[in-house]
N, C-alpha and C. Protein backbone atom coordinates (compact mmCIF):
# COMPACT_ATOMS: atom_id res chain seq x y z
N UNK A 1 0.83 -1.19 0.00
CA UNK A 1 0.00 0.00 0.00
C UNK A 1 0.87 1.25 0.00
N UNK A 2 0.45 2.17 -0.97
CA UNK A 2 1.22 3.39 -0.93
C UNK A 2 1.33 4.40 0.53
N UNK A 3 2.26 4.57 0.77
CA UNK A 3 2.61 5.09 2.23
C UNK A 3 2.59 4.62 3.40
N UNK A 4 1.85 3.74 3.44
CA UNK A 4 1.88 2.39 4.42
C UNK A 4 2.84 2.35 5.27
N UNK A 5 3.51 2.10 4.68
CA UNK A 5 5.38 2.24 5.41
C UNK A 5 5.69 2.80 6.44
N UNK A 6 5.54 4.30 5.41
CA UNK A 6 5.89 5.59 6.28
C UNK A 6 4.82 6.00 7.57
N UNK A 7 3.30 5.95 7.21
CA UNK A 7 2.68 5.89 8.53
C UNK A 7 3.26 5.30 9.44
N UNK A 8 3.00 4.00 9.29
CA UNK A 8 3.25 2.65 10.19
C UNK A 8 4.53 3.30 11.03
N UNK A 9 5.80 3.75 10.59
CA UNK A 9 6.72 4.11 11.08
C UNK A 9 6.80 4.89 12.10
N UNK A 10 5.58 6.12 11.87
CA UNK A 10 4.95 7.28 12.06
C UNK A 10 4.36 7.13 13.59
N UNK A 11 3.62 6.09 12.96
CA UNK A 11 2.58 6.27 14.18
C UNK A 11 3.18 4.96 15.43
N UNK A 12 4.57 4.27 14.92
CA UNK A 12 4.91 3.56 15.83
C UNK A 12 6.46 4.94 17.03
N UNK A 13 6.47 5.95 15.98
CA UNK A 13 7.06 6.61 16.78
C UNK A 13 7.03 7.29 17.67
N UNK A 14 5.41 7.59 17.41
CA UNK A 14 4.31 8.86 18.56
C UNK A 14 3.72 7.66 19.34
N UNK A 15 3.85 5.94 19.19
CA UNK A 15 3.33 5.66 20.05
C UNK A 15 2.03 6.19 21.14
N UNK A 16 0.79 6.51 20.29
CA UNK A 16 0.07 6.87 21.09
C UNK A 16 -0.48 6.20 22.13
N UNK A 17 -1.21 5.03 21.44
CA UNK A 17 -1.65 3.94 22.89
C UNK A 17 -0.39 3.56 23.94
N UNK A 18 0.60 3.49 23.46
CA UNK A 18 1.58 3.14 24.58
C UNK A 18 1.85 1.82 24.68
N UNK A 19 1.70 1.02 23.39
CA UNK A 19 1.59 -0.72 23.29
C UNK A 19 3.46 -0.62 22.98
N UNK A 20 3.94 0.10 22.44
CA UNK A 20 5.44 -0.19 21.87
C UNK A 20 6.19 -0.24 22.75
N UNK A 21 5.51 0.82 24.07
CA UNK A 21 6.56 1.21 25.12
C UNK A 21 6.12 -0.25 26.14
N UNK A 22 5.04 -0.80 25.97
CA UNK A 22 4.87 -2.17 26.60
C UNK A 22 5.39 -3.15 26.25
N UNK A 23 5.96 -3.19 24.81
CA UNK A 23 6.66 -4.33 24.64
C UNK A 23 5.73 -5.38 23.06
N UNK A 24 4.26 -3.95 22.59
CA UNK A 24 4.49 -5.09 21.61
C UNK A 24 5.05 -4.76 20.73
N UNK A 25 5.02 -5.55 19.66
CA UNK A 25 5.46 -5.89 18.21
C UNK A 25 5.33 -4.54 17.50
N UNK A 26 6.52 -4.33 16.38
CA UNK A 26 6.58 -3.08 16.06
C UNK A 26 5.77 -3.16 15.30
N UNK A 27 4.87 -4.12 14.71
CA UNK A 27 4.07 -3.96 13.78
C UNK A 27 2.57 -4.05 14.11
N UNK A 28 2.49 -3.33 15.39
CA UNK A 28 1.57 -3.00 16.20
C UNK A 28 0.27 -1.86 15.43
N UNK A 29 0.91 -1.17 14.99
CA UNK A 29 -0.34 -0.08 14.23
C UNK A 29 -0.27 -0.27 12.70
N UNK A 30 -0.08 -1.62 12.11
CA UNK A 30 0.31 -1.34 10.84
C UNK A 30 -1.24 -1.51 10.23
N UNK A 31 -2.26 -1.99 10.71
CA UNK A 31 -3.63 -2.50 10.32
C UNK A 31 -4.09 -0.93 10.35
N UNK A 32 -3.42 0.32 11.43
CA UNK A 32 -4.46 1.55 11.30
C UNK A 32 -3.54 2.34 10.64
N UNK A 33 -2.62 2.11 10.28
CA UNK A 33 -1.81 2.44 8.78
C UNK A 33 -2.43 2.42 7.50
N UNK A 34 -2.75 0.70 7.18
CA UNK A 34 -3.01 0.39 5.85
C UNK A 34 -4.47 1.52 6.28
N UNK A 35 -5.18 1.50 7.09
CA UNK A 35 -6.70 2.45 6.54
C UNK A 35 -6.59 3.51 6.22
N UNK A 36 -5.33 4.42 6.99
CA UNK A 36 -5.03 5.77 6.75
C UNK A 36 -4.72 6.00 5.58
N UNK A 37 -3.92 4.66 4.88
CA UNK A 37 -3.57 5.31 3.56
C UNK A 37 -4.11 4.94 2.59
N UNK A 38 -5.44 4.07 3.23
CA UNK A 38 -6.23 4.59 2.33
C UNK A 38 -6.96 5.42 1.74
N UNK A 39 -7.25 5.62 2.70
CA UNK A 39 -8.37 7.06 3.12
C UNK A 39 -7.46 8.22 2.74
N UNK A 40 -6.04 7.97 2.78
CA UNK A 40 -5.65 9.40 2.06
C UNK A 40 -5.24 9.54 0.72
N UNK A 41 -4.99 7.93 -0.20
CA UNK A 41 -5.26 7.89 -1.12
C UNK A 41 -6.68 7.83 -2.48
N UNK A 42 -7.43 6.93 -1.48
CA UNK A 42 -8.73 6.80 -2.12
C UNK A 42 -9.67 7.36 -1.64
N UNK A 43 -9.51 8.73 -0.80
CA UNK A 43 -10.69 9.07 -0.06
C UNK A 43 -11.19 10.15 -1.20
N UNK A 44 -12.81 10.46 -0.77
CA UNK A 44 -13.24 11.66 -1.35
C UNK A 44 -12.49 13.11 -0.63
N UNK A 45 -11.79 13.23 0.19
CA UNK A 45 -11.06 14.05 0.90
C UNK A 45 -9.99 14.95 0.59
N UNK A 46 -9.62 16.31 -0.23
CA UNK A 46 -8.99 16.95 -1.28
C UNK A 46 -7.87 17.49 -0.09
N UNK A 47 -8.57 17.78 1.09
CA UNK A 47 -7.94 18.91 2.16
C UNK A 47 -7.30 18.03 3.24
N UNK A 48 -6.84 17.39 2.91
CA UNK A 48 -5.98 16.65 3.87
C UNK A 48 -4.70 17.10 4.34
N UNK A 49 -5.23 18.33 5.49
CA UNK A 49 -4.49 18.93 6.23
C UNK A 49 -3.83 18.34 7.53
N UNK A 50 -3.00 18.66 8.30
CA UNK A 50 -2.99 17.63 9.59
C UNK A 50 -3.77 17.85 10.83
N UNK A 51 -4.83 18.63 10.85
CA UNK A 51 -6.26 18.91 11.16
C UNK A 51 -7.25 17.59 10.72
N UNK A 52 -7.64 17.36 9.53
CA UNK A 52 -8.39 16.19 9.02
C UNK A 52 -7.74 15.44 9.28
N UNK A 53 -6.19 14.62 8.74
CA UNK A 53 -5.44 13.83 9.01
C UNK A 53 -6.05 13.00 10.54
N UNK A 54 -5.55 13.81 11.51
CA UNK A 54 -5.90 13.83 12.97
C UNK A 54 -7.23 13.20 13.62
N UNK A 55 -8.30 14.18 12.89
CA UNK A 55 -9.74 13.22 12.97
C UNK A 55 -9.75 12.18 12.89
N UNK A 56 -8.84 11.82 11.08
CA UNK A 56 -8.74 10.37 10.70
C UNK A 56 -8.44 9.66 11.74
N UNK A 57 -7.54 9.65 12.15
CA UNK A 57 -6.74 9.00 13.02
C UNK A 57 -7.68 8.76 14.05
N UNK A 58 -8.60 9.95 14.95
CA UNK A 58 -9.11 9.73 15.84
C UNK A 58 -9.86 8.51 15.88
N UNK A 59 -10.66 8.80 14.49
CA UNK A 59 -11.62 7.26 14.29
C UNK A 59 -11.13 6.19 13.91
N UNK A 60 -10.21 5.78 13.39
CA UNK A 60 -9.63 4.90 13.11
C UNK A 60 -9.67 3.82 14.26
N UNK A 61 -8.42 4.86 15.57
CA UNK A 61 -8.12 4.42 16.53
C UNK A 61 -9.13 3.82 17.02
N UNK A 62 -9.97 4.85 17.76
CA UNK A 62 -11.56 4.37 18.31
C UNK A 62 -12.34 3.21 17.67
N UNK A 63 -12.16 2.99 16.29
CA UNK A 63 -12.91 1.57 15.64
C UNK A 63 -11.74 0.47 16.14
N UNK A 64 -10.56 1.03 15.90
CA UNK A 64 -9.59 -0.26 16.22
C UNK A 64 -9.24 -1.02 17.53
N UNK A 65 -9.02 -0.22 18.49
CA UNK A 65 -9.47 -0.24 20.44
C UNK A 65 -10.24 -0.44 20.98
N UNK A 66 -11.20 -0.15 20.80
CA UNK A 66 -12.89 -0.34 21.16
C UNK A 66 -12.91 0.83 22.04
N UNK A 67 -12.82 2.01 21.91
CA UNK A 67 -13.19 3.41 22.17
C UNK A 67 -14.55 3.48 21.75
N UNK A 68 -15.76 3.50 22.93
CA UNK A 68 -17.29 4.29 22.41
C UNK A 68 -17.07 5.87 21.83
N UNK A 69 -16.18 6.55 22.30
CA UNK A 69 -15.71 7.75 21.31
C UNK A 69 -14.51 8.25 21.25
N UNK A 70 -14.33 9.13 20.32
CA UNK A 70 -12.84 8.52 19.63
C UNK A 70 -12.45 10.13 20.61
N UNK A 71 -10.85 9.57 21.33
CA UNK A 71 -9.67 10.54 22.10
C UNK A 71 -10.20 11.76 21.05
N UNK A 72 -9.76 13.28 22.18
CA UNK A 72 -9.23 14.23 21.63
C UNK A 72 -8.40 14.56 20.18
N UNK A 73 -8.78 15.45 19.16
CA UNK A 73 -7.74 14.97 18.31
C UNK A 73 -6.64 15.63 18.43
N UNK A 74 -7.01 16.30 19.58
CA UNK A 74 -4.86 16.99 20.10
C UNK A 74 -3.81 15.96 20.38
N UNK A 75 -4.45 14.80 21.04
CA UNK A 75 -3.66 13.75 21.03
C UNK A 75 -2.85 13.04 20.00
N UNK A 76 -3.63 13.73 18.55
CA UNK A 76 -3.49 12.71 17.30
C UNK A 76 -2.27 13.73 16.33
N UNK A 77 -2.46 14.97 17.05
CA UNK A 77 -2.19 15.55 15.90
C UNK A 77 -0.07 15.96 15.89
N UNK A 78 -0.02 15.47 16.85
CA UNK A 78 1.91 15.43 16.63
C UNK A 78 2.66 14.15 14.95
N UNK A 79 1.45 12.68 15.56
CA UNK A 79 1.49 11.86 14.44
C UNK A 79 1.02 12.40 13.11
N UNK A 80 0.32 13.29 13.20
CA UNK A 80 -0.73 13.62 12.23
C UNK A 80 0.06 14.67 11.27
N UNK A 81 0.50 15.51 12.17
CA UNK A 81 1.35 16.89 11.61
C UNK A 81 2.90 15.85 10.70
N UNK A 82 3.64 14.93 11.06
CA UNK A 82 4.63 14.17 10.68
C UNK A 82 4.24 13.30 9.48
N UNK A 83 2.63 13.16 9.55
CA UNK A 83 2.13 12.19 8.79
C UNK A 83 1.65 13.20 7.17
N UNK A 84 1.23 14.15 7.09
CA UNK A 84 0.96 15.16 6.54
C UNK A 84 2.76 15.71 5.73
N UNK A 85 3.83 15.80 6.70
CA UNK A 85 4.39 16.21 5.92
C UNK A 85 5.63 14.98 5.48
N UNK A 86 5.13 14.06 5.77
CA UNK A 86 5.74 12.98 4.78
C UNK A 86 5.18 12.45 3.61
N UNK A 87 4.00 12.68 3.89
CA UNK A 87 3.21 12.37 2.23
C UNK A 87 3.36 13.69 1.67
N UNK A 88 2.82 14.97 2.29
CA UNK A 88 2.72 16.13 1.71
C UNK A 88 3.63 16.71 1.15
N UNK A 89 4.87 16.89 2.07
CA UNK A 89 6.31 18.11 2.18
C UNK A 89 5.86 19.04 2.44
């Protein structure tokens, strides 16, 4: 998947849930990777700022954890801002 990679990398570096610093597998967020890039390749979504990015992320997470509603997206948006300017520049 295009960018796949680089999320996955991304979002294993901001460690948000805190699973990496527990000890799992680095290939811990690569399932809310492949969605992100999808959604930022195949989405109807033109403005994929690291504002939207961030949302993404919010829901993602929340479908993937079992969050009834998805974290703050201030939480999201350090991954989000890194994630934006590795696809973006």
């Amino acid at each position: 998947m295009r960018y796949k990679q680089q999320i996955a990398e991304i979002l294993v570096k901001h460690d948000i849930e805190g699973f990496i610093r527990m000890g799992a597998p680095i290939d811990e967020y690569d399932s809310e990777a492949e969605i992100l890039s999808n959604r930022l390749v195949f989405g109807a979504c033109t403005d994929n700022n690291p504002s939207v990015i961030a949302t993404m992320l919010a829901f993602i997470f929340a479908a993937s954890f079992g969050y009834d509603t998805p974290l703050s997206t201030t939480v999201y948006m350090g991954a989000a801002s890194d994630i934006h300017k590795a696809i973006y520049g």
